[in-house]
PDB file of N, CA and C in Angstrom:
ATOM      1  N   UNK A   1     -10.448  40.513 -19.322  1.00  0.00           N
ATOM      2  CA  UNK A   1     -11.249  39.753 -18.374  1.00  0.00           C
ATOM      3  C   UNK A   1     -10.451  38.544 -17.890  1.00  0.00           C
ATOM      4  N   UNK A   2     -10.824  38.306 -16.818  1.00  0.00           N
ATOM      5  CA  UNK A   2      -9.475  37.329 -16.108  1.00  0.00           C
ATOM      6  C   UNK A   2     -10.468  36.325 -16.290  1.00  0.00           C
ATOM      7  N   UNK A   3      -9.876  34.898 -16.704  1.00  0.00           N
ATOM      8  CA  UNK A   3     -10.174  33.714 -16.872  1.00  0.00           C
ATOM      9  C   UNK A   3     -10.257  33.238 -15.436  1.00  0.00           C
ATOM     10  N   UNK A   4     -11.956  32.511 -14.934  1.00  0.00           N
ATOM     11  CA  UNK A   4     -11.990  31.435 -13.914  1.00  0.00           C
ATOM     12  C   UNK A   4     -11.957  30.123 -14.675  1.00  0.00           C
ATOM     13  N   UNK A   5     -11.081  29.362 -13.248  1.00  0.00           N
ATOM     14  CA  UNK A   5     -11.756  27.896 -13.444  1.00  0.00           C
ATOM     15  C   UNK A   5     -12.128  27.003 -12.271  1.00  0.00           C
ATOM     16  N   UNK A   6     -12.706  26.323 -12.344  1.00  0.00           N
ATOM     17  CA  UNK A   6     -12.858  25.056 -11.082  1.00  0.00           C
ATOM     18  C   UNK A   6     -11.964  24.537 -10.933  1.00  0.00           C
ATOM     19  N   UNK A   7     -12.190  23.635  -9.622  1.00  0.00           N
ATOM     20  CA  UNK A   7     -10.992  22.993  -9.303  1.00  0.00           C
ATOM     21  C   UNK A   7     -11.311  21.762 -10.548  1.00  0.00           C
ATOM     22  N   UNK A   8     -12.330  21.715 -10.247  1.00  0.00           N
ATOM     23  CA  UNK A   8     -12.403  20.084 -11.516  1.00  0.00           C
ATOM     24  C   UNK A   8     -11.937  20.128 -12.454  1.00  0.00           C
ATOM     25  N   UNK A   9     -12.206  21.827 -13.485  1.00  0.00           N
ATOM     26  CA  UNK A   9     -11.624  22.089 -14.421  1.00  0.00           C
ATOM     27  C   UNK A   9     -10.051  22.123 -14.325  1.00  0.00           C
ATOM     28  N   UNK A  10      -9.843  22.435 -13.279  1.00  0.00           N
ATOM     29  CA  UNK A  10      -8.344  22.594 -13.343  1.00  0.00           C
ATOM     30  C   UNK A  10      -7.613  20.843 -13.213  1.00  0.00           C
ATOM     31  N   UNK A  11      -8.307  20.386 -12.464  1.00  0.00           N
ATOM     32  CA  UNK A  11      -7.361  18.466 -12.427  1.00  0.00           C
ATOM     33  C   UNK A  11      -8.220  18.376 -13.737  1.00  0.00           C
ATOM     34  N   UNK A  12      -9.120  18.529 -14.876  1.00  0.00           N
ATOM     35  CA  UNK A  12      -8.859  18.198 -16.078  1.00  0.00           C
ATOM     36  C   UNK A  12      -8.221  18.086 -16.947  1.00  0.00           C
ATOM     37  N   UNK A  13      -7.516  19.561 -16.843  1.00  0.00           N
ATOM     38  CA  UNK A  13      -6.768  20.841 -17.848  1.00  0.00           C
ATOM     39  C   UNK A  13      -5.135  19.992 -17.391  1.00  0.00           C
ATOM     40  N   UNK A  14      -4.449  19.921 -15.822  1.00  0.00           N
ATOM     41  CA  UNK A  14      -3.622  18.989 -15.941  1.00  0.00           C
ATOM     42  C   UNK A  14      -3.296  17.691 -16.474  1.00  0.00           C
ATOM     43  N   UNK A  15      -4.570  16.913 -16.202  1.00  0.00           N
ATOM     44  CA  UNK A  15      -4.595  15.633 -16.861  1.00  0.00           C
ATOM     45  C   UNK A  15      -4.592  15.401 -18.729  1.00  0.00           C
ATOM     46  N   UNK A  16      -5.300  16.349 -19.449  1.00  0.00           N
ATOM     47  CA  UNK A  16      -5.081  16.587 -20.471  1.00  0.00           C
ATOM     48  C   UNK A  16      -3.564  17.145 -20.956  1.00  0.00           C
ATOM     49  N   UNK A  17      -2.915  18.519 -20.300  1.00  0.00           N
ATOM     50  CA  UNK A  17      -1.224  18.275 -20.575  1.00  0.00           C
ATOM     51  C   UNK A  17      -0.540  17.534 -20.362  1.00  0.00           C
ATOM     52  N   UNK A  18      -1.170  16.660 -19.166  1.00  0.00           N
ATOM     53  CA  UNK A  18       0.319  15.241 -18.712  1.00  0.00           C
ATOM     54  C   UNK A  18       0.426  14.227 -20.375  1.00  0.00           C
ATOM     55  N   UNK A  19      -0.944  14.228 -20.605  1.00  0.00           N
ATOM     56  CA  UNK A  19      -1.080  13.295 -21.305  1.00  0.00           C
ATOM     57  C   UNK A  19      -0.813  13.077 -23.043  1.00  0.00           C
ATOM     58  N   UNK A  20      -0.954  14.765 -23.113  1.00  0.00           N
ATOM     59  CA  UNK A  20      -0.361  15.200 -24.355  1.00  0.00           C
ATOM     60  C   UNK A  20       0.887  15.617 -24.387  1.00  0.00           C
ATOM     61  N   UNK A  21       1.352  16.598 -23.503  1.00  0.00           N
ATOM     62  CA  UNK A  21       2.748  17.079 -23.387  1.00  0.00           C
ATOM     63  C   UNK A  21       3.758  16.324 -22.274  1.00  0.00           C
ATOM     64  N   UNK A  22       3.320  16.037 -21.238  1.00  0.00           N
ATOM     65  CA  UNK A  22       3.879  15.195 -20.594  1.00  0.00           C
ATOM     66  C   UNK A  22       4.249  13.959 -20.878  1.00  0.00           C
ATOM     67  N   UNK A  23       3.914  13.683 -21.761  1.00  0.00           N
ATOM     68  CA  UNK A  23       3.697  11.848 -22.026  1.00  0.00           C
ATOM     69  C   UNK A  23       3.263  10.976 -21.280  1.00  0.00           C
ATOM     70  N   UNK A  24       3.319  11.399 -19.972  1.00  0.00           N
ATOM     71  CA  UNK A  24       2.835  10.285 -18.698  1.00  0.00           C
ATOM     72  C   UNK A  24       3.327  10.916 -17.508  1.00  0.00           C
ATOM     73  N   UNK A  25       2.356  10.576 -16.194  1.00  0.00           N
ATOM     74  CA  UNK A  25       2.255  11.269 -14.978  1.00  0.00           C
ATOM     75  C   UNK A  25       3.955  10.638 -14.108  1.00  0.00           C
ATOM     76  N   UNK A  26       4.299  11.122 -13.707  1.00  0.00           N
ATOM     77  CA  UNK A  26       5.646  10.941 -13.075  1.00  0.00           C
ATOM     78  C   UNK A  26       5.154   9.791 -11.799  1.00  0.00           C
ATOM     79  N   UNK A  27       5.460   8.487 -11.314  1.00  0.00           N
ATOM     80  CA  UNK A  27       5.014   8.046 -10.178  1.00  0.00           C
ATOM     81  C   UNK A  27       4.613   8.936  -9.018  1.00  0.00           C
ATOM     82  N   UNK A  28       3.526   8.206  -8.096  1.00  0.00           N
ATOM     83  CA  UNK A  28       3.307   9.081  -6.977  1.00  0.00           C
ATOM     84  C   UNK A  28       4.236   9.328  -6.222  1.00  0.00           C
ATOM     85  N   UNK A  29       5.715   8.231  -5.980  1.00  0.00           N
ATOM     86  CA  UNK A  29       6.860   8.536  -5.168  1.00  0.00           C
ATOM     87  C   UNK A  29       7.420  10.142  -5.723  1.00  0.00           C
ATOM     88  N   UNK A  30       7.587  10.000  -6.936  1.00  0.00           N
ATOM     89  CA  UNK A  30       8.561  10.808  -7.317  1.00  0.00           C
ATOM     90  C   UNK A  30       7.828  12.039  -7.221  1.00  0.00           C
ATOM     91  N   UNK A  31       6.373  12.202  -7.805  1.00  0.00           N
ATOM     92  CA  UNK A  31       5.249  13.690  -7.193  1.00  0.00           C
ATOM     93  C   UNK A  31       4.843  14.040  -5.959  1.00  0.00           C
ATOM     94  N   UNK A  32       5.306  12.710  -5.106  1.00  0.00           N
ATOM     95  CA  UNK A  32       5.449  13.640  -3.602  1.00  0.00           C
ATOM     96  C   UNK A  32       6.644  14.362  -3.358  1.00  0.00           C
ATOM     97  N   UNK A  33       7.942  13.289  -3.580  1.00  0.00           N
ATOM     98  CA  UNK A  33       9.254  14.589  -3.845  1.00  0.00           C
ATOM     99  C   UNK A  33       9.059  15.823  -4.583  1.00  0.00           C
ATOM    100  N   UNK A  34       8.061  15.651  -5.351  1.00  0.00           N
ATOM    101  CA  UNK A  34       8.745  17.011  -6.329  1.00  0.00           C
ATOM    102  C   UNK A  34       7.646  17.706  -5.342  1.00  0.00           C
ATOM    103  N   UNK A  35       6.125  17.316  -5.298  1.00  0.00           N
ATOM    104  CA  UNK A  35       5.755  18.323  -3.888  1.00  0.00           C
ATOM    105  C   UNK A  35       6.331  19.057  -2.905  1.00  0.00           C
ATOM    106  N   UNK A  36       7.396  18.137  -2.549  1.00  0.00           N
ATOM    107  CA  UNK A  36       7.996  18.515  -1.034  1.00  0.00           C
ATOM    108  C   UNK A  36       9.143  19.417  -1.516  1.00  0.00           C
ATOM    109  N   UNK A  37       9.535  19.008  -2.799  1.00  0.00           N
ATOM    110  CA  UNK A  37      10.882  20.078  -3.453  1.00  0.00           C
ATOM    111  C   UNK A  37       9.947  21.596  -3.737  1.00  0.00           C
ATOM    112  N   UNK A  38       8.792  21.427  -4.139  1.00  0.00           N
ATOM    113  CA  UNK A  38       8.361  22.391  -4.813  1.00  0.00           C
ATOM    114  C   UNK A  38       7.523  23.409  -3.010  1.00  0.00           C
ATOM    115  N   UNK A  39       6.958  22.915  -2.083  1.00  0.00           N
ATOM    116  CA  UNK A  39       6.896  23.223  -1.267  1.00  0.00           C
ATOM    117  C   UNK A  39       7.921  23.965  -0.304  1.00  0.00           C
ATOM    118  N   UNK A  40       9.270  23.889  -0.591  1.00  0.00           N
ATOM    119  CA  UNK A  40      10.126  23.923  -0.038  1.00  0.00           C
ATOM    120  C   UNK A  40      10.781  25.316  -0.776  1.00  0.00           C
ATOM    121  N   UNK A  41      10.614  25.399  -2.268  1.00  0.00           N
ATOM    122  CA  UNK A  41      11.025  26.697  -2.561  1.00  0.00           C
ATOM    123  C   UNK A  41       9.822  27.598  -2.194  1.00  0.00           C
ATOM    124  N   UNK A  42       8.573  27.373  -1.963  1.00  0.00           N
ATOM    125  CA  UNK A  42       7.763  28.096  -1.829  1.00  0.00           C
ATOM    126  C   UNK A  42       7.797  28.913   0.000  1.00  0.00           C
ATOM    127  N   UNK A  43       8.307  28.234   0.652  1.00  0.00           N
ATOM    128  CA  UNK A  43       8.959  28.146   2.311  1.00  0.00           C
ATOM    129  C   UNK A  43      10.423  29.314   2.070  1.00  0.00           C
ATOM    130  N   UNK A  44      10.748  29.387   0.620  1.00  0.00           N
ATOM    131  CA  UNK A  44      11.769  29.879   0.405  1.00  0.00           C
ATOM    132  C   UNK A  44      11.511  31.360   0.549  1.00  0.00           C
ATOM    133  N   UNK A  45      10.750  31.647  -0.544  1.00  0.00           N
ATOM    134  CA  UNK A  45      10.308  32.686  -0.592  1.00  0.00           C
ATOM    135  C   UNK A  45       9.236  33.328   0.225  1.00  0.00           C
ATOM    136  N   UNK A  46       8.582  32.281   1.169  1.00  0.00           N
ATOM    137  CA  UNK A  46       7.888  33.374   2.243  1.00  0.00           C
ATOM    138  C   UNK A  46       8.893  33.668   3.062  1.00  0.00           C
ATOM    139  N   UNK A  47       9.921  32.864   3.668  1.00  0.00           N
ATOM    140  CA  UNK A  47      10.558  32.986   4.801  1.00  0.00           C
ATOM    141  C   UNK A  47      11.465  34.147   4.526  1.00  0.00           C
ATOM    142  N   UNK A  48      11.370  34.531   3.232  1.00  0.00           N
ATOM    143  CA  UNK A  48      12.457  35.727   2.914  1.00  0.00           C
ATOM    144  C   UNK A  48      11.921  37.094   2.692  1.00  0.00           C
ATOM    145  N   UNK A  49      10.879  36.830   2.477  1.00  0.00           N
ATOM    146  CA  UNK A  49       9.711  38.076   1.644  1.00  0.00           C
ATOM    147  C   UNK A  49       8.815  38.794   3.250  1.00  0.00           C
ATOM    148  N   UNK A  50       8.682  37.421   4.022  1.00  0.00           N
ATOM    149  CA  UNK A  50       7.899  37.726   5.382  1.00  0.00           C
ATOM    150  C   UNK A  50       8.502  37.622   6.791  1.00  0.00           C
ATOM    151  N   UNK A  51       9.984  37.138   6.457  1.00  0.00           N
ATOM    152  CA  UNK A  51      10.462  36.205   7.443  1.00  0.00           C
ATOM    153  C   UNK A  51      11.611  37.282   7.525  1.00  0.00           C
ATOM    154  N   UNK A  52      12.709  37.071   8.399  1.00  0.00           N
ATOM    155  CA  UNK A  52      14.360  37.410   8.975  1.00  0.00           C
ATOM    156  C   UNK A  52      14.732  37.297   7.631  1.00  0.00           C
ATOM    157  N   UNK A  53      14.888  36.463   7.072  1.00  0.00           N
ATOM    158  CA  UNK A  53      16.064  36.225   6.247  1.00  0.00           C
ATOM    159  C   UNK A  53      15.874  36.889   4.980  1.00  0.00           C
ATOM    160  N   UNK A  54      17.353  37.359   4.328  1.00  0.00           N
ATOM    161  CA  UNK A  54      17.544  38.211   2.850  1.00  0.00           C
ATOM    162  C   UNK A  54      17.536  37.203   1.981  1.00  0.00           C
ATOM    163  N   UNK A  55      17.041  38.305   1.119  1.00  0.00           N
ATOM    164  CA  UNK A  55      16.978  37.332  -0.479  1.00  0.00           C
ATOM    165  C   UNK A  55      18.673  36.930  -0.925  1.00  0.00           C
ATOM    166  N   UNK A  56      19.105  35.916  -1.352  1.00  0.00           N
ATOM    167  CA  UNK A  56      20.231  35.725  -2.256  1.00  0.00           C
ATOM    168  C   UNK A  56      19.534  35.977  -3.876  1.00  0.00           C
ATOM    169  N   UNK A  57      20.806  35.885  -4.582  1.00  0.00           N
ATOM    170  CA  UNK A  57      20.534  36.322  -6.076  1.00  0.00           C
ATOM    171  C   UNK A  57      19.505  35.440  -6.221  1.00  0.00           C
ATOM    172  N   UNK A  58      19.738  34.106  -6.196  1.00  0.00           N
ATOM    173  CA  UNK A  58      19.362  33.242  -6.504  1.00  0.00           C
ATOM    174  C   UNK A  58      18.304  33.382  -6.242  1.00  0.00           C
ATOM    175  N   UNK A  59      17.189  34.103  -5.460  1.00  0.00           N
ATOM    176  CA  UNK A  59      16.395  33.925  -4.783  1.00  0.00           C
ATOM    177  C   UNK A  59      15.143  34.740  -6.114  1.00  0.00           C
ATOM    178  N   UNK A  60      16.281  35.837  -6.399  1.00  0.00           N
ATOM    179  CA  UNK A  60      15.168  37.204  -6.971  1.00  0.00           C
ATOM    180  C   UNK A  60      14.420  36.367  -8.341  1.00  0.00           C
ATOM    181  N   UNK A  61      14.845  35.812  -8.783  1.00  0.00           N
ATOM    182  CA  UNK A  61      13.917  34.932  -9.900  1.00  0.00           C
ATOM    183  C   UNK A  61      12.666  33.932  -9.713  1.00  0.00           C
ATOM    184  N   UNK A  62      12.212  33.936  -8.451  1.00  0.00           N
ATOM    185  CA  UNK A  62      11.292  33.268  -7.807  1.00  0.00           C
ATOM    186  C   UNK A  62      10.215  34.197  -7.700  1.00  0.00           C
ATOM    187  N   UNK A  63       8.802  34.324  -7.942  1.00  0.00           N
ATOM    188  CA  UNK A  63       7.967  34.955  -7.582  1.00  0.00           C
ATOM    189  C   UNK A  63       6.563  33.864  -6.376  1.00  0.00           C
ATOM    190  N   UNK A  64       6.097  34.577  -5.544  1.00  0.00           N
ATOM    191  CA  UNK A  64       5.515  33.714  -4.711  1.00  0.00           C
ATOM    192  C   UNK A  64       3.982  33.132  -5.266  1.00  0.00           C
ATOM    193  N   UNK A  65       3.422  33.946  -6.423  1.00  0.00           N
ATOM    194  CA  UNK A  65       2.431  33.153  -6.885  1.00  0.00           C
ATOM    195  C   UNK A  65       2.623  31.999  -7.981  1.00  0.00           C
ATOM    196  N   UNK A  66       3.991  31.958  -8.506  1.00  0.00           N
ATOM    197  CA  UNK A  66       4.451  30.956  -9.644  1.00  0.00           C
ATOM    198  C   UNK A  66       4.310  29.547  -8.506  1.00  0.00           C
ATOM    199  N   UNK A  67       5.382  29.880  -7.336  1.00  0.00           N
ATOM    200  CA  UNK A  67       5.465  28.641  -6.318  1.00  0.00           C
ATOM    201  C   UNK A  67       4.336  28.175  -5.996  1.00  0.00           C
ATOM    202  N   UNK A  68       3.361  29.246  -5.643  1.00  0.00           N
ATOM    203  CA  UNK A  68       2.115  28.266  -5.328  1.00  0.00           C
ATOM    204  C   UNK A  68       1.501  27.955  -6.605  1.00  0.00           C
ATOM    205  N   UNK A  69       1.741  28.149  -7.232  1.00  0.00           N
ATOM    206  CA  UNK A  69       1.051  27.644  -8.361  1.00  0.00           C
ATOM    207  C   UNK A  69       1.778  25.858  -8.918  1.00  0.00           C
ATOM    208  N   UNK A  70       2.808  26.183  -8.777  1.00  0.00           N
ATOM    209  CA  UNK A  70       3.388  25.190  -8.893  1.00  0.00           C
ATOM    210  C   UNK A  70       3.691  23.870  -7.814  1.00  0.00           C
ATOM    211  N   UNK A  71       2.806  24.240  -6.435  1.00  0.00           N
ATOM    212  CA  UNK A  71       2.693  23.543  -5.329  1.00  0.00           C
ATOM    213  C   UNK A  71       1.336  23.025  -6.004  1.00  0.00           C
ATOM    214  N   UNK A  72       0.180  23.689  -6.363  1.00  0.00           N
ATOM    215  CA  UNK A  72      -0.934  23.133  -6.795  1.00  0.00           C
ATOM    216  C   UNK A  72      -0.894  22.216  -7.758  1.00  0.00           C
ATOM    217  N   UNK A  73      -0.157  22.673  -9.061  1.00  0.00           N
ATOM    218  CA  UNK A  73      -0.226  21.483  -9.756  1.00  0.00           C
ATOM    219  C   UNK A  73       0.233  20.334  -9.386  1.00  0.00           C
ATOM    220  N   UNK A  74       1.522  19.977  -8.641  1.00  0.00           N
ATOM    221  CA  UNK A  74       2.098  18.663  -8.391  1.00  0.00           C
ATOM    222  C   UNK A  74       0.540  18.197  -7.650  1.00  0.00           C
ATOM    223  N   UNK A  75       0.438  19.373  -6.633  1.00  0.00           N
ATOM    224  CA  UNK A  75      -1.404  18.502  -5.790  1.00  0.00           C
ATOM    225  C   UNK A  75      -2.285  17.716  -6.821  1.00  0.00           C
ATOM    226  N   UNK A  76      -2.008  18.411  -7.673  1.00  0.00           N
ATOM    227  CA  UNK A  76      -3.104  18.130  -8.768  1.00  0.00           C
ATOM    228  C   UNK A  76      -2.516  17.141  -9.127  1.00  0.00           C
ATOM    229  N   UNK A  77      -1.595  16.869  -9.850  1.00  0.00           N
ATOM    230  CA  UNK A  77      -0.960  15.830 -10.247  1.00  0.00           C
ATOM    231  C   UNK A  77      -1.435  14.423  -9.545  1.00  0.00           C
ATOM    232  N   UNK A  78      -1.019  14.453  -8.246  1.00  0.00           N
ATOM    233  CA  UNK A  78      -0.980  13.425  -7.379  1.00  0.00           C
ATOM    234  C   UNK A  78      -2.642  12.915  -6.956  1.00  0.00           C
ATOM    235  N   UNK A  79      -3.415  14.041  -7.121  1.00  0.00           N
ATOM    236  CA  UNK A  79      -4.593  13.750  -7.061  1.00  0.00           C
ATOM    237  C   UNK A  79      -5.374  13.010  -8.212  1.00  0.00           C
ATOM    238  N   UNK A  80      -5.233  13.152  -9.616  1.00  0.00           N
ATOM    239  CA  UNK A  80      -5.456  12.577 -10.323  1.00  0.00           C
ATOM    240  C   UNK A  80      -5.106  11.711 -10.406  1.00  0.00           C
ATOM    241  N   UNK A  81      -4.109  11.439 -10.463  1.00  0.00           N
ATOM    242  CA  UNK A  81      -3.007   9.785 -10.320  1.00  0.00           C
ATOM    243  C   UNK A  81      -3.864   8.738  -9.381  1.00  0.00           C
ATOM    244  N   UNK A  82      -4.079   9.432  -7.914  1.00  0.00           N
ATOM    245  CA  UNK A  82      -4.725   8.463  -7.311  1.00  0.00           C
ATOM    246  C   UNK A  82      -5.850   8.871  -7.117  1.00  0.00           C
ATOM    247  N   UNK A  83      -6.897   9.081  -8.092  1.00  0.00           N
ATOM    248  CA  UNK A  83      -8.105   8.921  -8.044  1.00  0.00           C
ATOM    249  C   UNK A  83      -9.007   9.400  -7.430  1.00  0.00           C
ATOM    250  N   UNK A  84      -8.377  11.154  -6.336  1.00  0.00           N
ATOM    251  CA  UNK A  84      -8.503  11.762  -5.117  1.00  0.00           C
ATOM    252  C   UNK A  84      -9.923  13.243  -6.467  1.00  0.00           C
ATOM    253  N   UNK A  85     -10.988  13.698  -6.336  1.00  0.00           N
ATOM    254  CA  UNK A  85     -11.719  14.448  -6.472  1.00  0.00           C
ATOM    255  C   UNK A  85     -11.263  15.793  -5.751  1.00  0.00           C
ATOM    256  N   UNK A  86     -10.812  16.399  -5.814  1.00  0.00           N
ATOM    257  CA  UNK A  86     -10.011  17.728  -5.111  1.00  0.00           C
ATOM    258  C   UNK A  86     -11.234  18.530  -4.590  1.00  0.00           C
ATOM    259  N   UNK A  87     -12.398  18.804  -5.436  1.00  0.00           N
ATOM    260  CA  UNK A  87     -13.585  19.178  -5.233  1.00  0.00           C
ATOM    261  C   UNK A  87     -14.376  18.725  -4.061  1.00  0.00           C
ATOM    262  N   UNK A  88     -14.719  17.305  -3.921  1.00  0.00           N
ATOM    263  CA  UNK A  88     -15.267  16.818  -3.120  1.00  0.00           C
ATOM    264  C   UNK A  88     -14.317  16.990  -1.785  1.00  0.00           C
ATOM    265  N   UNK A  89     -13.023  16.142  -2.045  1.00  0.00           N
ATOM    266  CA  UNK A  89     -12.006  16.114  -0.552  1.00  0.00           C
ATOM    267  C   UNK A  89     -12.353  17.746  -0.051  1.00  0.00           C
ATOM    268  N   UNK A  90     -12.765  19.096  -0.778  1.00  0.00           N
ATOM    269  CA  UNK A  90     -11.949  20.264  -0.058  1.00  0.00           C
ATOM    270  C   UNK A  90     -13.320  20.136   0.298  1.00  0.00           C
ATOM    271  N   UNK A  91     -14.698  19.952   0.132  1.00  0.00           N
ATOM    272  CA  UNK A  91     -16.072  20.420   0.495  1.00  0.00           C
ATOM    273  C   UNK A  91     -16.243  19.614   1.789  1.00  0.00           C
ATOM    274  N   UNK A  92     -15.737  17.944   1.432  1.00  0.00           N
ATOM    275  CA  UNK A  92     -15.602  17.436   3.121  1.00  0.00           C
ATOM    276  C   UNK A  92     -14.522  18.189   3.857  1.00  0.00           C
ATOM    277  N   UNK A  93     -13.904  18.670   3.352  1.00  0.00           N
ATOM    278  CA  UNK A  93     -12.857  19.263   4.123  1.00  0.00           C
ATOM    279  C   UNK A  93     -13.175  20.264   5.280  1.00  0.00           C
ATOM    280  N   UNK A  94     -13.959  21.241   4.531  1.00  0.00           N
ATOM    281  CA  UNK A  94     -14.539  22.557   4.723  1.00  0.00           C
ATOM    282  C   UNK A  94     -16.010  21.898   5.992  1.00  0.00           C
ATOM    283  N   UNK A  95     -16.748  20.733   5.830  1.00  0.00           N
ATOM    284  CA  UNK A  95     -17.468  20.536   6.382  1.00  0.00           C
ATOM    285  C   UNK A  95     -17.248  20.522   7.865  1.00  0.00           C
ATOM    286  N   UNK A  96     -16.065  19.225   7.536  1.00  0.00           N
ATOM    287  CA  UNK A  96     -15.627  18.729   8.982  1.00  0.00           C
ATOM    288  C   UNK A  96     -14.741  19.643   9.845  1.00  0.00           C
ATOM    289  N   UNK A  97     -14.171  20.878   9.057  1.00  0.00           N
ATOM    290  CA  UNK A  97     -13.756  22.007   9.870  1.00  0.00           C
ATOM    291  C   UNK A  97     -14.444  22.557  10.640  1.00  0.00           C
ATOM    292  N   UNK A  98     -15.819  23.381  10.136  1.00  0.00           N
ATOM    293  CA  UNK A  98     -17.230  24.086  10.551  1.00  0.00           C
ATOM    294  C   UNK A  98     -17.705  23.281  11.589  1.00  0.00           C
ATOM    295  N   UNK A  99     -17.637  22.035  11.559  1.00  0.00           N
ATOM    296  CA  UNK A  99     -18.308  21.102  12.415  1.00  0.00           C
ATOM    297  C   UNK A  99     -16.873  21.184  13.782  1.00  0.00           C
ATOM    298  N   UNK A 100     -15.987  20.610  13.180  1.00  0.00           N
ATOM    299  CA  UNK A 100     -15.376  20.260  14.174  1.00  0.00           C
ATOM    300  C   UNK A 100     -14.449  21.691  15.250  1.00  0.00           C
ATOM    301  N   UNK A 101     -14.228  22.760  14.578  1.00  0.00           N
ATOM    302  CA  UNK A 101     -13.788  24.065  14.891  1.00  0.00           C
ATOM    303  C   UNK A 101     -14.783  25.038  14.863  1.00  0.00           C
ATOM    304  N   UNK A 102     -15.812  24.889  15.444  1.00  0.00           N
ATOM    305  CA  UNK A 102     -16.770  25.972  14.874  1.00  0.00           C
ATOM    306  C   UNK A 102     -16.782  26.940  15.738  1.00  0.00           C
ATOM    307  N   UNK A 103     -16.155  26.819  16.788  1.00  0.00           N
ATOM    308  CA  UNK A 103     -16.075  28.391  17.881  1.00  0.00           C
ATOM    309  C   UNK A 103     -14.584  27.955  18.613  1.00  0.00           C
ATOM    310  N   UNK A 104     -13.856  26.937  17.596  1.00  0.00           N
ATOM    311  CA  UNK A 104     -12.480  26.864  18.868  1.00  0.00           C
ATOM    312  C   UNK A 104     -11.478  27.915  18.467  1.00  0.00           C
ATOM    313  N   UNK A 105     -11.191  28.480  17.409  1.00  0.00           N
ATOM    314  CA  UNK A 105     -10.628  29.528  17.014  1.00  0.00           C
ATOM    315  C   UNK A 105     -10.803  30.869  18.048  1.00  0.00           C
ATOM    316  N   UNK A 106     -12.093  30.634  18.223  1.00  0.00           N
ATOM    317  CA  UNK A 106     -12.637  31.956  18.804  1.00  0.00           C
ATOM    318  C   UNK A 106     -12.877  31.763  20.488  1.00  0.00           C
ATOM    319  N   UNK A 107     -12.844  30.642  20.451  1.00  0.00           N
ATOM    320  CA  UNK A 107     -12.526  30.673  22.052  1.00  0.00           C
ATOM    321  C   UNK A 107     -10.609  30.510  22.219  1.00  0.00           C
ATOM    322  N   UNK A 108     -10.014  30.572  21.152  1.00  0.00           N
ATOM    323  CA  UNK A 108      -8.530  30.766  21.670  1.00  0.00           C
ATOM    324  C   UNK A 108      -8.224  31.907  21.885  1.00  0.00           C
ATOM    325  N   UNK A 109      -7.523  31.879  23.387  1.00  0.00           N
ATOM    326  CA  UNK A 109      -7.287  33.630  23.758  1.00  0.00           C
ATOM    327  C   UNK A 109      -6.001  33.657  23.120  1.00  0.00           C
ATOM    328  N   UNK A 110      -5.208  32.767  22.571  1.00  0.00           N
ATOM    329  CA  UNK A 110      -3.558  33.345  22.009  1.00  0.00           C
ATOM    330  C   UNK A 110      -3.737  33.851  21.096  1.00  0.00           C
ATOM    331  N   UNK A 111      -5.181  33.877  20.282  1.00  0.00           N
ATOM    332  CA  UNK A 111      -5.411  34.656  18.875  1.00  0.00           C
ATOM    333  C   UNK A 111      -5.959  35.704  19.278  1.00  0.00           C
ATOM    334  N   UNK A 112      -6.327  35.954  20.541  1.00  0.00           N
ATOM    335  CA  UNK A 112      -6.802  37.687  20.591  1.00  0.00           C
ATOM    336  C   UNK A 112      -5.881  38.189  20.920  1.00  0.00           C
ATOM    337  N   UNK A 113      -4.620  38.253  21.444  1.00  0.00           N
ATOM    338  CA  UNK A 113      -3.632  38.938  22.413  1.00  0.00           C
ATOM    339  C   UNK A 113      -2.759  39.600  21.203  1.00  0.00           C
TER     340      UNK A 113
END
């Protein structure tokens, strides 16, 4: 049986390893770099898997759900650090989309063609 969790559960479950195994959260400077580093191999492997470009060796040891997984936690990271509810931000998130896009998708003709 495959294990769920929440997002809450999940910025818990990080905050509890930073704090035991981590020893302490890395500054927010340095967890947006590692975001943007960790975002960037993840750009790696779509652009190669979906994109023109061939895999190098280097490449084949990358799988694309580890990267996003590992794009989430730094999120997570950085969200806890500064005090950000991941839960709440994605539900306003989701609101002000519905509200604010609620037929512009569908009135774009470059997405029907």
């Amino acid at each position: 049986m495959k294990q769920k969790m929440t997002i809450e559960e999940a910025q818990q479950s990080v905050d509890h390893w930073i704090k035991t195994v981590g020893v302490r959260y890395f500054s927010e400077l340095t967890n947006m770099a590692v975001l943007t580093e960790e975002v960037g191999e993840l750009a790696r492997i779509v652009a190669r898997t979906y994109g023109d470009q061939s895999f190098k060796n280097s490449d084949l040891k990358h799988n694309l759900a580890d990267e996003m997984a590992d794009v989430l936690w730094v999120l997570i990271c950085l969200a806890n650090q500064t005090g950000v509810n991941l839960t709440d931000a994605f539900l306003k998130n989701m609101e002000k989309k519905n509200t604010r896009d609620h037929d512009r998708h569908q009135k774009n003709k470059k997405l029907k063609e």
